[in-house]
PDB file of N, CA and C in Angstrom:
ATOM      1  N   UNK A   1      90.367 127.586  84.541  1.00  0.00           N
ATOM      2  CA  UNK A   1      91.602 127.424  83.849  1.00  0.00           C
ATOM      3  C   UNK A   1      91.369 126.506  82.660  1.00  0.00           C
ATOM      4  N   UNK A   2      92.118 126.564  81.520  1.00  0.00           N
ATOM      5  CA  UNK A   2      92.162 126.146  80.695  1.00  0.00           C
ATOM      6  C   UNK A   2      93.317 126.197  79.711  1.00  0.00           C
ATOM      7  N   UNK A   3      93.607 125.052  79.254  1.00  0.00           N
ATOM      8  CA  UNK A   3      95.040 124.706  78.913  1.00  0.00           C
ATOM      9  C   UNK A   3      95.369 123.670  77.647  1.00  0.00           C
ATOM     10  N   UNK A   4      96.214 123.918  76.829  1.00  0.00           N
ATOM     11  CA  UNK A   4      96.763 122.625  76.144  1.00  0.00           C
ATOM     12  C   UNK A   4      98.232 122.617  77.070  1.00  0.00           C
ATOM     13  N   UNK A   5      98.424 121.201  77.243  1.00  0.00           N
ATOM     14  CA  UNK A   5      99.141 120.786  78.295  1.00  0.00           C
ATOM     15  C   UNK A   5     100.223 119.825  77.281  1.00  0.00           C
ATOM     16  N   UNK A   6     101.655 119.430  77.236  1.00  0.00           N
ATOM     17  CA  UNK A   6     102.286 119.368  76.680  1.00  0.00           C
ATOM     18  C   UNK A   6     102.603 118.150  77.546  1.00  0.00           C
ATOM     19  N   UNK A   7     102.890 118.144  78.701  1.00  0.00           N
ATOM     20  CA  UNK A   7     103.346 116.301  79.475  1.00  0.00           C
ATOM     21  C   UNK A   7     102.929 116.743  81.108  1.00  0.00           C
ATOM     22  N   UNK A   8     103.430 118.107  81.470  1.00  0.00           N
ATOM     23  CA  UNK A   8     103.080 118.471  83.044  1.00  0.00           C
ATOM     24  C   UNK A   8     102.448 119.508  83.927  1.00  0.00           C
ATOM     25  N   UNK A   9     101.228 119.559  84.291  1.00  0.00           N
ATOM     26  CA  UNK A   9     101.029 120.990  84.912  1.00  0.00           C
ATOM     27  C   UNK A   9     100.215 120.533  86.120  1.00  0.00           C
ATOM     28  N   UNK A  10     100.618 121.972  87.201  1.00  0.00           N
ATOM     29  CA  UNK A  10     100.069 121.494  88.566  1.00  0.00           C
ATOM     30  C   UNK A  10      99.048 122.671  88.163  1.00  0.00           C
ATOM     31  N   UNK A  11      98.115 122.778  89.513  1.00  0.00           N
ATOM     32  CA  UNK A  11      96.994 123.740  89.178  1.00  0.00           C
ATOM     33  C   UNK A  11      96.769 123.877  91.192  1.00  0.00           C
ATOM     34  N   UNK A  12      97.236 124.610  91.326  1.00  0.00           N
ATOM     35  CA  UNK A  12      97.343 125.196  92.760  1.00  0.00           C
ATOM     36  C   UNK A  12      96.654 125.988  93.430  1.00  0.00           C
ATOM     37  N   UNK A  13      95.215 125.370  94.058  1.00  0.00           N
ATOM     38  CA  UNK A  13      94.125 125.743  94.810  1.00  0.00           C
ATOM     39  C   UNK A  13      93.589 124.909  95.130  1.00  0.00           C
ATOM     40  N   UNK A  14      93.139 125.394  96.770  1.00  0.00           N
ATOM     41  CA  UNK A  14      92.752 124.236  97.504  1.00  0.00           C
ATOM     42  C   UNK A  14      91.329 123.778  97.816  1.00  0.00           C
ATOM     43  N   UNK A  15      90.369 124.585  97.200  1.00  0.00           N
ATOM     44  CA  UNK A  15      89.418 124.035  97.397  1.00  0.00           C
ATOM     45  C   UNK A  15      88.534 123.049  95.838  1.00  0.00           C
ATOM     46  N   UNK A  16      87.301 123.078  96.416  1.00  0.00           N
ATOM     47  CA  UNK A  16      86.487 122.000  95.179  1.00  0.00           C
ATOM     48  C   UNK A  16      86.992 122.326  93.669  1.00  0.00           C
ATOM     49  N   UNK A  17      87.384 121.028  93.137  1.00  0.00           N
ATOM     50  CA  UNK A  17      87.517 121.796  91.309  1.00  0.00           C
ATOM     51  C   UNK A  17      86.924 120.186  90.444  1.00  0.00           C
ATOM     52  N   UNK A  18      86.515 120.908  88.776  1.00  0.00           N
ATOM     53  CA  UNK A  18      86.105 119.480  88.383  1.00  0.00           C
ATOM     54  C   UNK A  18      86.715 119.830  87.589  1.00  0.00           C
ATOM     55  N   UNK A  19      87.229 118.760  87.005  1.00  0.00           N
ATOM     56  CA  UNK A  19      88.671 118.324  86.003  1.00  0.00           C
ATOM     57  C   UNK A  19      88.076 117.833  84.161  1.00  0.00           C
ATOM     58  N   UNK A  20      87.625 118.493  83.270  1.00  0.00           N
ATOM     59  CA  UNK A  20      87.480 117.905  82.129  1.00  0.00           C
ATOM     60  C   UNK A  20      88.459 117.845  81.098  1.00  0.00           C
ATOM     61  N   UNK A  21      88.774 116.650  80.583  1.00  0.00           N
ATOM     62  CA  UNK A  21      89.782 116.477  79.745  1.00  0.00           C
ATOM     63  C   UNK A  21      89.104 116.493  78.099  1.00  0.00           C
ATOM     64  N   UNK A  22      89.342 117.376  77.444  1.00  0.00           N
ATOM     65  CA  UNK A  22      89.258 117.663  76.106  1.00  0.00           C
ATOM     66  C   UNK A  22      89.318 116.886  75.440  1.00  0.00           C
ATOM     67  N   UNK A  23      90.736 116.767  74.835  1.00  0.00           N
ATOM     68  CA  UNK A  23      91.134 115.847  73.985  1.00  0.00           C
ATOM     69  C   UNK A  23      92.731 115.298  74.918  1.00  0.00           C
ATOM     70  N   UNK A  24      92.918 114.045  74.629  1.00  0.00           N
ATOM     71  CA  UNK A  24      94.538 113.459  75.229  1.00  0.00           C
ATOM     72  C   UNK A  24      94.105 112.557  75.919  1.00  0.00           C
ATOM     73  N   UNK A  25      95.225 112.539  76.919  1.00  0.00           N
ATOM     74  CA  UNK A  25      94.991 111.807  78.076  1.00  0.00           C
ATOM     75  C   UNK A  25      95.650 112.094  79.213  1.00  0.00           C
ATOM     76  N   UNK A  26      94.937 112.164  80.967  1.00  0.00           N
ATOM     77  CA  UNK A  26      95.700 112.935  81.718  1.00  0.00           C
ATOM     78  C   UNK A  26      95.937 111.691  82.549  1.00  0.00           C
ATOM     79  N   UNK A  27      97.247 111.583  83.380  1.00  0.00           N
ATOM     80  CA  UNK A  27      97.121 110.574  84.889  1.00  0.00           C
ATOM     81  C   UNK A  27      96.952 112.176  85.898  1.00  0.00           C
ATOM     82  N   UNK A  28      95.676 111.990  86.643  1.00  0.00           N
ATOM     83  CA  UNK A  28      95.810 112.887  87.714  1.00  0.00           C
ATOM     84  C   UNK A  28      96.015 112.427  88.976  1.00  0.00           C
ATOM     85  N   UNK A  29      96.889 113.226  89.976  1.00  0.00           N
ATOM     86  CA  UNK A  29      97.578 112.903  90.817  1.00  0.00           C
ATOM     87  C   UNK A  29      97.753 114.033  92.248  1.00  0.00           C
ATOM     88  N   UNK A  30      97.630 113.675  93.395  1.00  0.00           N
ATOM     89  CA  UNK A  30      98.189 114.752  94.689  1.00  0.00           C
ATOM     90  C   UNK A  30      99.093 114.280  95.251  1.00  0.00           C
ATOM     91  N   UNK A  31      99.447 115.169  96.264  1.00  0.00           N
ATOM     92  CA  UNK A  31     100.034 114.731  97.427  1.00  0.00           C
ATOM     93  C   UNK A  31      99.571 113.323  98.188  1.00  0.00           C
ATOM     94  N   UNK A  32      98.173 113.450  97.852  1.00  0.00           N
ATOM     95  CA  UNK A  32      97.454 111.742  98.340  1.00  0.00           C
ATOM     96  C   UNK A  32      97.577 110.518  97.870  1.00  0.00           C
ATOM     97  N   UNK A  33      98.112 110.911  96.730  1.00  0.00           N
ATOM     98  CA  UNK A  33      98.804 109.873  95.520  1.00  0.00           C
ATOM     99  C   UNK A  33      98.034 109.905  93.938  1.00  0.00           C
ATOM    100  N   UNK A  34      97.615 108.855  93.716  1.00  0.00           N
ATOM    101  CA  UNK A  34      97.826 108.612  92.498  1.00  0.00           C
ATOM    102  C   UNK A  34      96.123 108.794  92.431  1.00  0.00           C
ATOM    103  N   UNK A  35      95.048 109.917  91.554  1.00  0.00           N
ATOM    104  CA  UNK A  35      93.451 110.267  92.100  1.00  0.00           C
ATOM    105  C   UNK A  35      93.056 109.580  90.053  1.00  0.00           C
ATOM    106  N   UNK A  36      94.328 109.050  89.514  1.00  0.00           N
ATOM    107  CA  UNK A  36      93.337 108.353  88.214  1.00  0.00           C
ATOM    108  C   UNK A  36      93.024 108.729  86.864  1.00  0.00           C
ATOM    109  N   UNK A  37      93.169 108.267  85.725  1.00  0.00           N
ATOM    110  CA  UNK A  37      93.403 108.620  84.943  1.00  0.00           C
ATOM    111  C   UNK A  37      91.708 109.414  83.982  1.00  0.00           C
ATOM    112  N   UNK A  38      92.237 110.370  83.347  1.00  0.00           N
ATOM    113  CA  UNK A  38      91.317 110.691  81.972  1.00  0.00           C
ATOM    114  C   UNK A  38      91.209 111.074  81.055  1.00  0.00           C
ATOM    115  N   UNK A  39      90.464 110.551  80.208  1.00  0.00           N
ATOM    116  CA  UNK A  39      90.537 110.483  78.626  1.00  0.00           C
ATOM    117  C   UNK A  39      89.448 111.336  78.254  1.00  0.00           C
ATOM    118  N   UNK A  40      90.022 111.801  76.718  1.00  0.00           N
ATOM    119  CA  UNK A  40      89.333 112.413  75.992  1.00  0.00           C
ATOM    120  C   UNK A  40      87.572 112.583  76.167  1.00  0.00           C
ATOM    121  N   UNK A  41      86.914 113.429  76.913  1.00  0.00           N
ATOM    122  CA  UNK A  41      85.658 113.417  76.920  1.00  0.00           C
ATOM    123  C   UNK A  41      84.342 112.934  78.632  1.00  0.00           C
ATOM    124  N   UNK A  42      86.247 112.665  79.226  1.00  0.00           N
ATOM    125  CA  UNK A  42      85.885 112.337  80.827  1.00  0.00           C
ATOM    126  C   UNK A  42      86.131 113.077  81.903  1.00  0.00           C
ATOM    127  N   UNK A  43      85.441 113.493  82.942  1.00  0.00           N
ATOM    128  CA  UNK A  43      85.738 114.382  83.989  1.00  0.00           C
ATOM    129  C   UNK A  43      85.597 113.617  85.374  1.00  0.00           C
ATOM    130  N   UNK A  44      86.229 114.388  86.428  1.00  0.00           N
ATOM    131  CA  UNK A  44      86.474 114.084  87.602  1.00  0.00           C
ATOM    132  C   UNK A  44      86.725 115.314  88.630  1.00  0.00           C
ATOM    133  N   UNK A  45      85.747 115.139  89.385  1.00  0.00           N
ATOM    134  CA  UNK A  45      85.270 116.389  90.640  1.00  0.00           C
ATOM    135  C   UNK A  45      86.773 115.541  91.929  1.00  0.00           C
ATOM    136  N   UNK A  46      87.050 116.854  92.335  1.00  0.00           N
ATOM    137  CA  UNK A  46      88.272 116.868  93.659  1.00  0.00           C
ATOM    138  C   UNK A  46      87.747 117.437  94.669  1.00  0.00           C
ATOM    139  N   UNK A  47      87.475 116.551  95.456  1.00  0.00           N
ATOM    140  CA  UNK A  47      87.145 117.266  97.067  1.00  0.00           C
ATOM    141  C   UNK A  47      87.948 118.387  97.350  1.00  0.00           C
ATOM    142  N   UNK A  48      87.610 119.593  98.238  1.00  0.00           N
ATOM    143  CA  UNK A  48      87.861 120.292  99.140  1.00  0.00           C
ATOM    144  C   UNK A  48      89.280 119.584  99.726  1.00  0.00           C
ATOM    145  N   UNK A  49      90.404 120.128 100.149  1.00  0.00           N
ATOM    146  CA  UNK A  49      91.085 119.794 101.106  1.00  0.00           C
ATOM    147  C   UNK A  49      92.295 118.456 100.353  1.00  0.00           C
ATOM    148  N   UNK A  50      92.241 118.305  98.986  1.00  0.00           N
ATOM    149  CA  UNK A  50      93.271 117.856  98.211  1.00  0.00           C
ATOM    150  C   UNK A  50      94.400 118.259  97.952  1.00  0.00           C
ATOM    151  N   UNK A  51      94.068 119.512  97.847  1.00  0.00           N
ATOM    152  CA  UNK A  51      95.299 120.427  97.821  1.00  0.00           C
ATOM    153  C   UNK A  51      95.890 120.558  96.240  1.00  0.00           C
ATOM    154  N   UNK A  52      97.168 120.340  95.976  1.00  0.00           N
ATOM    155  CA  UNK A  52      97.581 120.895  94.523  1.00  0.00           C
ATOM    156  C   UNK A  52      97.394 119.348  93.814  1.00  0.00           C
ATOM    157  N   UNK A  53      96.540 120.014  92.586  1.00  0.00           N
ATOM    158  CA  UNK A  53      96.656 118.818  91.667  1.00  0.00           C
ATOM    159  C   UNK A  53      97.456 118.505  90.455  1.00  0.00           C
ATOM    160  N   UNK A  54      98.352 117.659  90.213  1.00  0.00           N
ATOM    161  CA  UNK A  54      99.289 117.663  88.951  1.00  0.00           C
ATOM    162  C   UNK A  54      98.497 116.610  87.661  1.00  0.00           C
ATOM    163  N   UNK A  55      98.495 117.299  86.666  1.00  0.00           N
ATOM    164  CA  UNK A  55      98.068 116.227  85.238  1.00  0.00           C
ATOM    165  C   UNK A  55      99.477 116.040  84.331  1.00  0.00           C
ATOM    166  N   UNK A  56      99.225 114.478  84.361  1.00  0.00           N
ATOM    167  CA  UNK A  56     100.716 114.322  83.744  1.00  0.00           C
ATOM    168  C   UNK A  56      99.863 114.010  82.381  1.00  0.00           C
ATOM    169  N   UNK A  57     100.543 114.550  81.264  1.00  0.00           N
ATOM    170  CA  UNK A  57      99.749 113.756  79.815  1.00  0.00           C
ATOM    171  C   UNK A  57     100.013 114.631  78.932  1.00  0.00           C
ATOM    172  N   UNK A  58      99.485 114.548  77.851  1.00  0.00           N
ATOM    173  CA  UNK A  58      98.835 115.310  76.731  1.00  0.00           C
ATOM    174  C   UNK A  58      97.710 115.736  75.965  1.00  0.00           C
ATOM    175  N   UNK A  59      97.626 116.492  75.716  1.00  0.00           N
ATOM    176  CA  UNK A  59      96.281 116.931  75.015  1.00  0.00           C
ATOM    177  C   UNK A  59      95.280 118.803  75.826  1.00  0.00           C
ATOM    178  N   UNK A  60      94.078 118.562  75.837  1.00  0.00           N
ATOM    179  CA  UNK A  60      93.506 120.043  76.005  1.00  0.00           C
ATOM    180  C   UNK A  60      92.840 119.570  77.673  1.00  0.00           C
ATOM    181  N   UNK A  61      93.076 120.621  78.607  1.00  0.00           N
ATOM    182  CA  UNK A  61      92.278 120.323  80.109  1.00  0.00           C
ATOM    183  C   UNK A  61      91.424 121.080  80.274  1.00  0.00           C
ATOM    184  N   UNK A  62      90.542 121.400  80.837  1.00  0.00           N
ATOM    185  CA  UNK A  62      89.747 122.478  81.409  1.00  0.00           C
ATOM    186  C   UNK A  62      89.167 122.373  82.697  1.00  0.00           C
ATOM    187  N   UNK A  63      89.632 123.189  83.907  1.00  0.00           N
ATOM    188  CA  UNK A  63      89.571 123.406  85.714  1.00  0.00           C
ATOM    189  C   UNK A  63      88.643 124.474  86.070  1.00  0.00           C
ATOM    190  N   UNK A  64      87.549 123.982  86.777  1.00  0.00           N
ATOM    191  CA  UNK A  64      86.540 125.055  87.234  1.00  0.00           C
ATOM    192  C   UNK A  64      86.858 124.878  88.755  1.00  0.00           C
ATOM    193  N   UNK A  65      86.828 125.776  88.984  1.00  0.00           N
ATOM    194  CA  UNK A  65      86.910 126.297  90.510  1.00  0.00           C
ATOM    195  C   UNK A  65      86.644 127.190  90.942  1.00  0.00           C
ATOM    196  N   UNK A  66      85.567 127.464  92.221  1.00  0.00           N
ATOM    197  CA  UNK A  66      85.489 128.801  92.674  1.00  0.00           C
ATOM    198  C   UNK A  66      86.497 129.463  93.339  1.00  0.00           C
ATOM    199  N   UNK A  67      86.813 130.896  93.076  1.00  0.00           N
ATOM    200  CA  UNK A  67      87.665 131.099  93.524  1.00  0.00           C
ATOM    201  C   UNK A  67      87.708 131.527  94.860  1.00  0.00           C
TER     202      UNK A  67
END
C-alpha cells in the first residue's frame, strides 16, 4: 500500500508489515496503544498479531505486507 495521507488512515491486516514514511510525519498507533512516531525517511516493522494499524499525520506512507 501506498498513500498520501491527509491527517487519518487505518490499514487493516493482521499479519507482519513495515511502515516507511516518505515525506510528513506519522503518530502510529493500535489497539495496543500508542506503537510511535515517524518522520520523513524513518521506518518501523509491526509484529504479527497487532492487528489494525492507524497513522495519524501528514505527508506520503508506504505498507509492505505479505498478503
Amino acid at each position: 500500500m501506498y498513500g498520501s495521507v491527509a491527517s487519518h488512515a487505518v490499514v487493516p491486516h493482521v499479519g507482519p508489515r513495515i511502515a516507511l514514511c516518505l515525506s510528513g510525519e506519522f503518530t502510529v498507533g493500535s489497539a495496543l496503544g500508542d506503537l510511535g512516531t515517524l518522520k520523513a525517511g524513518e521506518s518501523a516493522f509491526i509484529p504479527h498479531g497487532v492487528g489494525n494499524i492507524e497513522f495519524t499525520g501528514s505527508g506520503d506512507l508506504a505498507v509492505a505486507y505479505v498478503p
